[in-house]
Structures are given as C-alpha cells and as structure tokens.
Protein backbone atom coordinates (compact mmCIF):
# COMPACT_ATOMS: atom_id res chain seq x y z
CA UNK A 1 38.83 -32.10 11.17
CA UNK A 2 40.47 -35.38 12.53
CA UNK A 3 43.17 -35.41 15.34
CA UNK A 4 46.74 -34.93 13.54
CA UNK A 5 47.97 -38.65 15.17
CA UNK A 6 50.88 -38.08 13.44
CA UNK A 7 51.93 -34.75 15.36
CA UNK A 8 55.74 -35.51 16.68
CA UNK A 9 57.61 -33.43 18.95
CA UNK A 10 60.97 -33.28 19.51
CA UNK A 11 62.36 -34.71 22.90
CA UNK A 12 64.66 -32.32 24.48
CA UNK A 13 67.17 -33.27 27.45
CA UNK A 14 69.75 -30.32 26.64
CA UNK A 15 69.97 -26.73 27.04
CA UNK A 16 72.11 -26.21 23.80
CA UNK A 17 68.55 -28.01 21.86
CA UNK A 18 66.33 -25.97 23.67
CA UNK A 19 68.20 -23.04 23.06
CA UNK A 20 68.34 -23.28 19.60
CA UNK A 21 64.56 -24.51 19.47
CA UNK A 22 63.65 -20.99 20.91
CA UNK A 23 66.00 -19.47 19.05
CA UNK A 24 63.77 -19.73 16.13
CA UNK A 25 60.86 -18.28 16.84
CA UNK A 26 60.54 -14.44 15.54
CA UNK A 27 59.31 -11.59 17.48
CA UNK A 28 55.89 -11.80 18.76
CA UNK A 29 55.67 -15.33 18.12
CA UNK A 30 52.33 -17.17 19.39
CA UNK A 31 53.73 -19.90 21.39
CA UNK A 32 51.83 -22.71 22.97
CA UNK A 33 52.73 -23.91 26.12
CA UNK A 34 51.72 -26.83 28.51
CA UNK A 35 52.98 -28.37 31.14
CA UNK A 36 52.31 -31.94 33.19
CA UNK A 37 53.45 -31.94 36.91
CA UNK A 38 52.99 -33.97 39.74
CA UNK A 39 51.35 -32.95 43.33
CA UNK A 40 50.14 -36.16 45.56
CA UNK A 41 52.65 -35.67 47.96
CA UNK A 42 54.27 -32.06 48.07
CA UNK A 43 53.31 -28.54 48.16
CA UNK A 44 55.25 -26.92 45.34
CA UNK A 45 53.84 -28.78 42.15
CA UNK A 46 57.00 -31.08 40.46
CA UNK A 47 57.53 -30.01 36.92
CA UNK A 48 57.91 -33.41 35.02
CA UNK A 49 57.48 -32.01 31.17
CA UNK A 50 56.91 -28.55 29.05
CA UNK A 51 55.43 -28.87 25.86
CA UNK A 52 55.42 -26.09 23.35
CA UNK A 53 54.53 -25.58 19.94
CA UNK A 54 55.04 -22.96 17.51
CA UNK A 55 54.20 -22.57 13.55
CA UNK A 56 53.94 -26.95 13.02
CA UNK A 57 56.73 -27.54 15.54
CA UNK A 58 56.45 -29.07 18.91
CA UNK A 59 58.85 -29.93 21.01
CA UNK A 60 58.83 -32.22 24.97
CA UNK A 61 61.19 -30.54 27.45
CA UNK A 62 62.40 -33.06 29.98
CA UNK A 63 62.63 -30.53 33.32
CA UNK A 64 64.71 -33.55 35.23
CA UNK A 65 67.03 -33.75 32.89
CA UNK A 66 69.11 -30.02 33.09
CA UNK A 67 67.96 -26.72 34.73
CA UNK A 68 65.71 -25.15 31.89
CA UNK A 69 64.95 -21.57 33.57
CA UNK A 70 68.22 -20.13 31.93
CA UNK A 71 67.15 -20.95 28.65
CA UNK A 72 63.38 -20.29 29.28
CA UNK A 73 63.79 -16.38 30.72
CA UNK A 74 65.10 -15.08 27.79
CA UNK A 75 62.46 -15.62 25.41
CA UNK A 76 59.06 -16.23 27.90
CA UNK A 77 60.10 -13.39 30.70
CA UNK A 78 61.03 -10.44 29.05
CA UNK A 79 61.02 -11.55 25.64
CA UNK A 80 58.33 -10.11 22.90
CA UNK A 81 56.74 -13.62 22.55
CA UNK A 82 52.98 -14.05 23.27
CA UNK A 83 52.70 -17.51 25.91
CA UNK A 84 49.30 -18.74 24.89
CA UNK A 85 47.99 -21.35 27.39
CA UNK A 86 45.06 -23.01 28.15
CA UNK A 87 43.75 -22.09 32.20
CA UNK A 88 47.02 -21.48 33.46
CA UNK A 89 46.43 -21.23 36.78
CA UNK A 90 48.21 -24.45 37.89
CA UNK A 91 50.29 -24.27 34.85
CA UNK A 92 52.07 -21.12 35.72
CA UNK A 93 52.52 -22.50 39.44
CA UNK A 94 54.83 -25.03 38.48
CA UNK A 95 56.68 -23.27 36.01
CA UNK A 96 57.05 -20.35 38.72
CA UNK A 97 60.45 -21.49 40.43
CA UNK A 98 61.83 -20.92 36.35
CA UNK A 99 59.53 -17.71 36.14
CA UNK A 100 58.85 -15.87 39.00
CA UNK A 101 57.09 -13.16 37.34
CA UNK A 102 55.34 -15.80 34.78
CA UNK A 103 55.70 -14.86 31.13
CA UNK A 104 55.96 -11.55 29.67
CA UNK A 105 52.67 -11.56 27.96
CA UNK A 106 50.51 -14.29 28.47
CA UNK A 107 47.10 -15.22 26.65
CA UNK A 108 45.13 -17.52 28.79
CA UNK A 109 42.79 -19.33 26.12
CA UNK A 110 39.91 -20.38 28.68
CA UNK A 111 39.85 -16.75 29.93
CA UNK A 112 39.42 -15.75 26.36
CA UNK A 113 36.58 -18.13 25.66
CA UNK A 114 34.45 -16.55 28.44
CA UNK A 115 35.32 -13.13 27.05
CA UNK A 116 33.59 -14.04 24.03
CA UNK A 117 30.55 -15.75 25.18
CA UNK A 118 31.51 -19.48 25.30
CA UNK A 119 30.94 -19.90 28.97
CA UNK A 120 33.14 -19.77 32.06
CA UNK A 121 35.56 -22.68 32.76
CA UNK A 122 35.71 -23.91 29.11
CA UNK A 123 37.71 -27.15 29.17
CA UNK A 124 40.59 -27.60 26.61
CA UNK A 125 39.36 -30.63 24.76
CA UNK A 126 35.64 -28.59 24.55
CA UNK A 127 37.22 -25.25 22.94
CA UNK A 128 39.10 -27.54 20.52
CA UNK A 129 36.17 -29.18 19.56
CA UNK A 130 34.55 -26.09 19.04
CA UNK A 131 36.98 -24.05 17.02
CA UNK A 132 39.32 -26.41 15.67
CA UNK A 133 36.56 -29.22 14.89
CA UNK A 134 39.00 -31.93 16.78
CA UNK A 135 38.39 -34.92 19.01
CA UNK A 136 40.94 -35.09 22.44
CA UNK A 137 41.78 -37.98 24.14
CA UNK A 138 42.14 -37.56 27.53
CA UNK A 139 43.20 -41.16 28.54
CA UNK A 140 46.57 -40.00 30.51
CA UNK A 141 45.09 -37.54 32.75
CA UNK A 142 46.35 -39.31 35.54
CA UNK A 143 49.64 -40.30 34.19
CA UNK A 144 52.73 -40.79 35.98
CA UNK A 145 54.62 -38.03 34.17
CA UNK A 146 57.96 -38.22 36.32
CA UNK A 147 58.10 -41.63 34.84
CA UNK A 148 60.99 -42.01 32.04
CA UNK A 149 61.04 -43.10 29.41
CA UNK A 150 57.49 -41.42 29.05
CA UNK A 151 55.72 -44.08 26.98
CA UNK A 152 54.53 -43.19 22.91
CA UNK A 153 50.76 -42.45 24.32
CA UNK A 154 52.16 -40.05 27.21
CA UNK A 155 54.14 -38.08 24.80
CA UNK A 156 51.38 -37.70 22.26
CA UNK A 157 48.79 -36.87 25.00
CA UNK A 158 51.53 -33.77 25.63
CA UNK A 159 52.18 -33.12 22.30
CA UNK A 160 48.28 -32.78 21.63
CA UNK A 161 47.94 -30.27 24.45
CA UNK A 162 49.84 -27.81 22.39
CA UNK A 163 48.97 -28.41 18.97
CA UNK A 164 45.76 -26.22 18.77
CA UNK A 165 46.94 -23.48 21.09
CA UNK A 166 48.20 -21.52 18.36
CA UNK A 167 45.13 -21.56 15.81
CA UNK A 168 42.71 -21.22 19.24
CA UNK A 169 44.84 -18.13 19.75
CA UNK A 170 44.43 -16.44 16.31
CA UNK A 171 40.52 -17.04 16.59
CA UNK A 172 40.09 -16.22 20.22
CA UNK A 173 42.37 -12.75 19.28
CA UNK A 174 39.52 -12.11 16.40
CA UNK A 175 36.52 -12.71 18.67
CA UNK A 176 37.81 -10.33 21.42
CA UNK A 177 38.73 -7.82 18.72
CA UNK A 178 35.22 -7.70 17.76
CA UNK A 179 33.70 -7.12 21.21
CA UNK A 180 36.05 -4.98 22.01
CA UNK A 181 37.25 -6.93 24.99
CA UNK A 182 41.09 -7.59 24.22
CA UNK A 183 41.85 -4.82 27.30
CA UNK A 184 39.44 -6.90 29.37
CA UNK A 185 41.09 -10.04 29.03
CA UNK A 186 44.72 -8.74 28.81
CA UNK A 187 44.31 -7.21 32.87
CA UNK A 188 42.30 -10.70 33.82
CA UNK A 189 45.72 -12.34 32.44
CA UNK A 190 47.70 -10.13 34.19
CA UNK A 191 45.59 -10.56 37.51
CA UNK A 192 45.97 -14.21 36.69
CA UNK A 193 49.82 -14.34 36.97
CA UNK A 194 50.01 -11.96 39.77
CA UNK A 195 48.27 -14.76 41.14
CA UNK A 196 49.53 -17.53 40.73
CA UNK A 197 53.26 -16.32 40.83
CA UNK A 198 52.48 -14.90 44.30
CA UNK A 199 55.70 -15.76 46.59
CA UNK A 200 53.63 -15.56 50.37
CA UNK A 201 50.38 -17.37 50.87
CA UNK A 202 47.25 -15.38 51.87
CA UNK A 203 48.03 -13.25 54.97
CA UNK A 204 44.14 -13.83 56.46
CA UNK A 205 43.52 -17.20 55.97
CA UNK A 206 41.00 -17.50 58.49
CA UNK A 207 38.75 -15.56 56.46
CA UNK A 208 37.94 -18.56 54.44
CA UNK A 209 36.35 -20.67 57.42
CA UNK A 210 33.15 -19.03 58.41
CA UNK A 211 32.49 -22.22 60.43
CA UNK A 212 34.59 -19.62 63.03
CA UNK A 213 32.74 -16.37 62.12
CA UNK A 214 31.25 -15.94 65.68
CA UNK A 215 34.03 -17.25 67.51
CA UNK A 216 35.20 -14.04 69.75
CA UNK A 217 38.23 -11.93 67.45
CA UNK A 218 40.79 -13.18 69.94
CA UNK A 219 39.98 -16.87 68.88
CA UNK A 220 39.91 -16.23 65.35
CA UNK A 221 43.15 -14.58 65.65
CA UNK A 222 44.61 -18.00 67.19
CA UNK A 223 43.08 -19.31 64.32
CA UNK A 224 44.82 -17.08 61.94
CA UNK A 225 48.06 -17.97 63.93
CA UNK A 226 47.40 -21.76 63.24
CA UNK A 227 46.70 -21.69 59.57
CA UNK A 228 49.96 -18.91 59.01
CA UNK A 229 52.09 -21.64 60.77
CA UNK A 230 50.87 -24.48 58.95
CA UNK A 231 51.36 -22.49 55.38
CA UNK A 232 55.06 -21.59 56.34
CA UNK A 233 56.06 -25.05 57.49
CA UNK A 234 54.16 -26.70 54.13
CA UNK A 235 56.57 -24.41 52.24
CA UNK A 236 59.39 -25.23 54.57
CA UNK A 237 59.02 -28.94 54.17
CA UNK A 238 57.49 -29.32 50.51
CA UNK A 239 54.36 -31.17 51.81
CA UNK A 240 50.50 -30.48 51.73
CA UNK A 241 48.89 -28.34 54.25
CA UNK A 242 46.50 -31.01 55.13
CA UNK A 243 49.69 -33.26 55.82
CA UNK A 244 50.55 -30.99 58.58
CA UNK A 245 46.88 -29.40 60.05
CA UNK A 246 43.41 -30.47 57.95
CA UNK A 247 40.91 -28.14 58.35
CA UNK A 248 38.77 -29.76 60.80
CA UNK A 249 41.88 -30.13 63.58
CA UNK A 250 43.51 -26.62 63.07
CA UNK A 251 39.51 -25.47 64.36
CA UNK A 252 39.33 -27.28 66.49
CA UNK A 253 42.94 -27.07 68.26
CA UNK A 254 42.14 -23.00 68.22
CA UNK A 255 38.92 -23.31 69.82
CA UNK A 256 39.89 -25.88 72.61
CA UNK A 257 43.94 -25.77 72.72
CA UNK A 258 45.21 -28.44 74.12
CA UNK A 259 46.65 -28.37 78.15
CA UNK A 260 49.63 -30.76 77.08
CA UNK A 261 52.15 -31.72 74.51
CA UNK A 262 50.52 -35.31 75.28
CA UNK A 263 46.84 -33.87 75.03
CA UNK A 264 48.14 -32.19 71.72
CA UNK A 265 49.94 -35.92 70.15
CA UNK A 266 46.77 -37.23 70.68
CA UNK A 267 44.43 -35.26 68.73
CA UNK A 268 47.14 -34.85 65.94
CA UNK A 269 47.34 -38.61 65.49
CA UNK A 270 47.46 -39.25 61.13
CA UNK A 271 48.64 -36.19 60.72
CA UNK A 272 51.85 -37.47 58.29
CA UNK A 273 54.44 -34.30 58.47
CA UNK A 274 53.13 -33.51 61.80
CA UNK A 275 56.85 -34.88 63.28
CA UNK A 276 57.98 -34.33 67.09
CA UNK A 277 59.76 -30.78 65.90
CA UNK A 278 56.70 -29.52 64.37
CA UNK A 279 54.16 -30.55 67.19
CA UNK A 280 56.78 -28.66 69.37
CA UNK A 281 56.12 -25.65 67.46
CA UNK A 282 52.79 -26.15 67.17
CA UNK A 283 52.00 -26.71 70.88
CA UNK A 284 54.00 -23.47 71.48
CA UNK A 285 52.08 -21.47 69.44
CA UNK A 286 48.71 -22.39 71.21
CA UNK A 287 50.13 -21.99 75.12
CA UNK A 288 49.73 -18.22 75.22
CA UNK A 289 46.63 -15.89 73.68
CA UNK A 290 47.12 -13.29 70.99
CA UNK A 291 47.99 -9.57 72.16
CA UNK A 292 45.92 -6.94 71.05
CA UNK A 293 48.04 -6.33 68.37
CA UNK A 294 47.40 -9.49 66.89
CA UNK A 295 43.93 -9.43 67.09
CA UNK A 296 44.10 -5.73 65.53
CA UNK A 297 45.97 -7.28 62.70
CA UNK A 298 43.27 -9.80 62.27
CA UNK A 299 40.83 -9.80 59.69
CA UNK A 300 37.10 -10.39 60.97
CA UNK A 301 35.67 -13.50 59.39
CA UNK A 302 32.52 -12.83 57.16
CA UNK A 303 29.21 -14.06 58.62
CA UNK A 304 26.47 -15.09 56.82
CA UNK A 305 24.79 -11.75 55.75
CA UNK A 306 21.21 -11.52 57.06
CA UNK A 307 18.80 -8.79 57.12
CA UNK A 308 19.30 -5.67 55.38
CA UNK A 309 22.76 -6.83 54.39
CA UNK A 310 20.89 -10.31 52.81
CA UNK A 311 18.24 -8.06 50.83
CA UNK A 312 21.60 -5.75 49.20
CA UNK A 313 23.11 -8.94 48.18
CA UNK A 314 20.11 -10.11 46.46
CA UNK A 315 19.46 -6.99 44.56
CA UNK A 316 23.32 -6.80 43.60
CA UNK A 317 23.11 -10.20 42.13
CA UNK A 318 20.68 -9.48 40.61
CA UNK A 319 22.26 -6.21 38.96
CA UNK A 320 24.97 -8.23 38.09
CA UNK A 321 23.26 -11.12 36.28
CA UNK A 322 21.42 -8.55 34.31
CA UNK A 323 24.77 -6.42 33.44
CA UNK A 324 26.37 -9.87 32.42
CA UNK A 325 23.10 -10.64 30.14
CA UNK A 326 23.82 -7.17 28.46
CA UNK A 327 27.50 -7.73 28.15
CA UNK A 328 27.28 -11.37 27.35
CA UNK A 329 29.55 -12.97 29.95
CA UNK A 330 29.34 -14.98 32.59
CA UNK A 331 27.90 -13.74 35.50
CA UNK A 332 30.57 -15.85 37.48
CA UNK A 333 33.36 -13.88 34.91
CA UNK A 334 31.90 -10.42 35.66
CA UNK A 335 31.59 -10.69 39.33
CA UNK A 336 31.27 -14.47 41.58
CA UNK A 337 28.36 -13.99 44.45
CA UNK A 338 31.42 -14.22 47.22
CA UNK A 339 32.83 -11.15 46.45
CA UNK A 340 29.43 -9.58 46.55
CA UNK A 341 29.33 -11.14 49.97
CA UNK A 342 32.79 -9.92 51.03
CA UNK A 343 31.53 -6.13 49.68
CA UNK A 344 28.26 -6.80 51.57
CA UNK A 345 29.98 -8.03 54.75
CA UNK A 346 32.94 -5.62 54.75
CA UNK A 347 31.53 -2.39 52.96
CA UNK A 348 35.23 -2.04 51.34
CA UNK A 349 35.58 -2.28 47.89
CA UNK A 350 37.17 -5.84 47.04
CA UNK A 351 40.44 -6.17 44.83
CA UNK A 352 38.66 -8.35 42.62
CA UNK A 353 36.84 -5.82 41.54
CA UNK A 354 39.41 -3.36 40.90
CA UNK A 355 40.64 -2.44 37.03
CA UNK A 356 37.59 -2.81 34.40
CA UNK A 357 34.95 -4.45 36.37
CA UNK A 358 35.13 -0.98 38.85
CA UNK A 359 34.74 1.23 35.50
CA UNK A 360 31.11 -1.01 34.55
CA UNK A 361 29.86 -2.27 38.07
CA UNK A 362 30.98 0.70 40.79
CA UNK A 363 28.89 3.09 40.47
CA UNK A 364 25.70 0.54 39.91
CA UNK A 365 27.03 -1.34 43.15
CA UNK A 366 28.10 1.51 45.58
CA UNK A 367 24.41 2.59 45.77
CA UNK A 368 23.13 -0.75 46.71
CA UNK A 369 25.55 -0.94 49.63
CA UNK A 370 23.08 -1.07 52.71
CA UNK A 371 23.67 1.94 55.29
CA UNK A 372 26.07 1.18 58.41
C-alpha cells in the first residue's frame, strides 16, 4: 500500500470550524490525534499544532491562533469518543494545560503493539509499516512547528501522523481481543495519563541519583531540598531544570554547600535562569541543615543491591523473563529490572506493579523477597 500523498487536512484557526469539525463525529468515534510542540527552551512543552483524523477527514488545529481547550473538553474529556494516539506520553503533556485529566478514554497504539507481541517501544512509522503496509517520511522531525505559515511538507508530515491511527486502532482492538488483553492495556492507558497529566513533580527526587546513595540521610535530604527547589522554580519560570541546577552541580552544592553567596556565584557560573533572585534562594536553602523532620520525610536512596539482595534480583528476573516468554510480552512491558531493584532495595511493593501485573507476578515475587 503506497503513502496517500494526496491526504489534505483542513487548516483550522477558529473555534466556530473546530467546533463544527467535532461536531461530526458520532458516539464512540475512533479519533486520531497528534500533536507537534516545541521544548528547547522551556519546561511546559509549547503546543504549536493538533492533528486529528476521523473516518477520511483530517483536519490541522493552529493552537496560537484562539484558545482551543473550550472546544476540545467537550468531546475528548468527558465525551464517549475513543482518543487513539500513538506513545502519548509527551503528547498528552502538551495538550495537558487544555486537558488536565487527558482524554476520556484513550488508546495508546504503541502500548497496544506490545500487548500483542510486536515488541516494546514500537515506533509509529514501524507499526504502520507493519499493519497498514505504508512507507513514513520522517524528514520534519525537527521542524520548527511554531513557524507560520507551516510550509506544504510540514503540514503533510502532520497530516500523515494521523492518517493510519484509525485503521491501526481497529486491528490493534482485534489482536488484544484475541489474547484477551484489552483490560491489560486499558489500566496501562489509564496509568499512562495519570502520568503524564500529573500537576506536582515527583516528591523524592533524590531517589533517582544513586551517585548519593551512601551519602549520610541528612545529606540526601539537602539533596532532596535542592532538586524540590529547582522543580518549583522550572515551573515558576517556564525553563528547563538543567537551566537552573544540572545534575552534576545540585550534588555537588548538597555535598559541599557553599560558605558564601560569592563562593555559591562561582560554582553556578552557565547556569542560564540561575538570576541574582534565584541564587538568593538557592544560597538560603543550603545555609542551615535539615531537621529531623525532614530527613524523616526523606526517602532513602537505593544502593546497589549486593549479596543476598543481588542473588533475589537475579532469580526474580529471571521469573519474570520466563512469565513474559509464557505470556508473550516484553519482559520490559511486564515488569523493567528497576522496579525489581526498588522491590529488592525497599521490600515494599512498588506502584508499578499494582493493578494486573500484582494479580500474575505477586505471589511468584513475594516469595523471592530475601529475609530482613
């Protein structure tokens, strides 16, 4: 099957159009959605285009041109309309300042490839290939998309994103019917917008640098102060956490604070938000040492598991790669080796593996748990 060149979308700069574009879609309409946004120097992704498609009709939504959440809500958040996209993750970031909750029901199509035994992070252009026998260009990948006029190649790159989503949705449905697995994927969707759509960043941070994991608990909790101050004031001023602390200085500032503001412009030199306010702040929060109560409220970091802890991580890999053969998915689908560590390191059940996978992998798990 050849690329449809000739697939046109409608260019829409005004609610009234998009309005009555949506307007005619019936109940539990498939609809494909896309989006292209910007990120090289903010925090919050910039919505520069929606695309969806429904039924041979595709339209372009220009986001810069009117406020489209009012028109969006109604149909995608609590309408009976099935948003199929293609690993949404990102996708559903952007559009979250329109949908806070994300979409009503949402079919992630990558998700649903792994469900069915096509492998785990399943590009677009590959599962079109696949199932709809189609070549993709991906030659504006790195387009400037808050560019207008968008040029002819820009809009049919967008257009193309949504073309197949509909006809990858009816066979994806089918497949997962047949395994049984269209509960499975529904939850992972679900788990999927919780995350994405989540309003606070994570409230341990300093769990993910195990650089720091024998650093005494009062030091980690400094660290933990650091990186909770540098996601607020991203948010605060719309730029990148690096922009403000990379990873490398926020350690190092916890584990030798500086003695003076001076001392402190110093080592933050190329740091681009890091203005006079901010290092004020900043050097603030390292003069005094957290209270108990702080480092109470401070998650341990993870250390490398060793010993008896190393030998129960092997043999619950190992459990899980051979559950995953039996199942056919992807081991990395059915349970990633770093939650095993975190249930290893921790002993507490993670919230990963909450929902289905704790119906097929607790009880097998639980017993492999090493003692103490």
């Amino acid at each position: 099957m050849s690329v449809p060149e000739a697939a046109s979308a409608a260019w829409i700069d005004r609610r009234d159009a998009l309005e009555a574009w949506l307007a005619t879609l019936p109940a539990g309409a498939a609809l494909g959605v896309d989006t292209e946004f910007m990120r090289r120097s903010t925090f919050y992704p910039q919505l520069a285009l929606l695309q969806l498609g429904w039924n041979g009709r595709y339209a372009l939504v220009d986001p810069l041109a009117f406020d489209i959440g009012d028109a969006l809500r109604p149909r995608l958040a609590s309408g009976p309309a099935i948003t199929v996209m293609h690993s949404a993750g990102e996708d559903l970031e952007a559009l979250a300042p329109l949908l806070p909750d994300g979409p009503g029901t949402l079919f992630d199509t990558q998700i649903a490839a792994a469900f069915v035994g096509m492998g785990l992070g399943l590009s677009y252009r590959a599962l079109v290939a696949e199932l709809v026998g189609a070549e993709l260009d991906k030659g504006e990948t790195r387009s400037d998309w808050l560019q207008r006029p968008l040029t002819d190649s820009q809009r049919l790159y967008a257009t193309l994103d949504v073309v197949h989503l509909e006809p990858l949705h009816a066979q994806l449905v089918a497949r997962l019917a047949e395994r049984g697995r269209i509960a499975w994927h529904a939850e992972d969707c679900e788990r999927l917008k919780r995350r994405a759509n989540a309003h606070h960043g994570d409230a341990q941070p300093q769990r993910g640098f195990r650089a720091a994991a024998d650093w005494p608990r009062a030091q980690q909790a400094l660290l933990r102060r650091l990186l909770l101050w540098r996601d607020r004031s991203a948010r605060t001023l719309d730029r990148p956490r690096s922009w403000l602390l990379e990873d490398a200085l926020a350690l190092s500032l916890a584990q030798n604070p500086p003695s003076s503001l001076a001392e402190l412009e110093q080592r933050c030199r190329g740091q681009r938000a890091l203005r006079s306010p901010q290092r004020a702040e900043l050097f603030d929060l390292l003069a005094s040492g957290p209270d108990p109560q702080e480092v109470a409220a401070t998650a341990a970091i993870a250390a490398p598991v060793s010993g008896a802890a190393k030998k129960a991580l092997a043999a619950m890999k190992d459990s899980v790669d051979r559950l995953a053969a039996d199942l056919d998915l992807p081991p990395g689908l059915l349970c990633p080796r770093k939650v095993l560590e975190e249930y290893v390191s921790t002993g507490e059940w993670p919230e990963f593996l909450e929902g289905w996978r704790h119906e097929v992998l607790h009880q097998r798990l639980a017993t492999l748990l090493p003692d103490g």
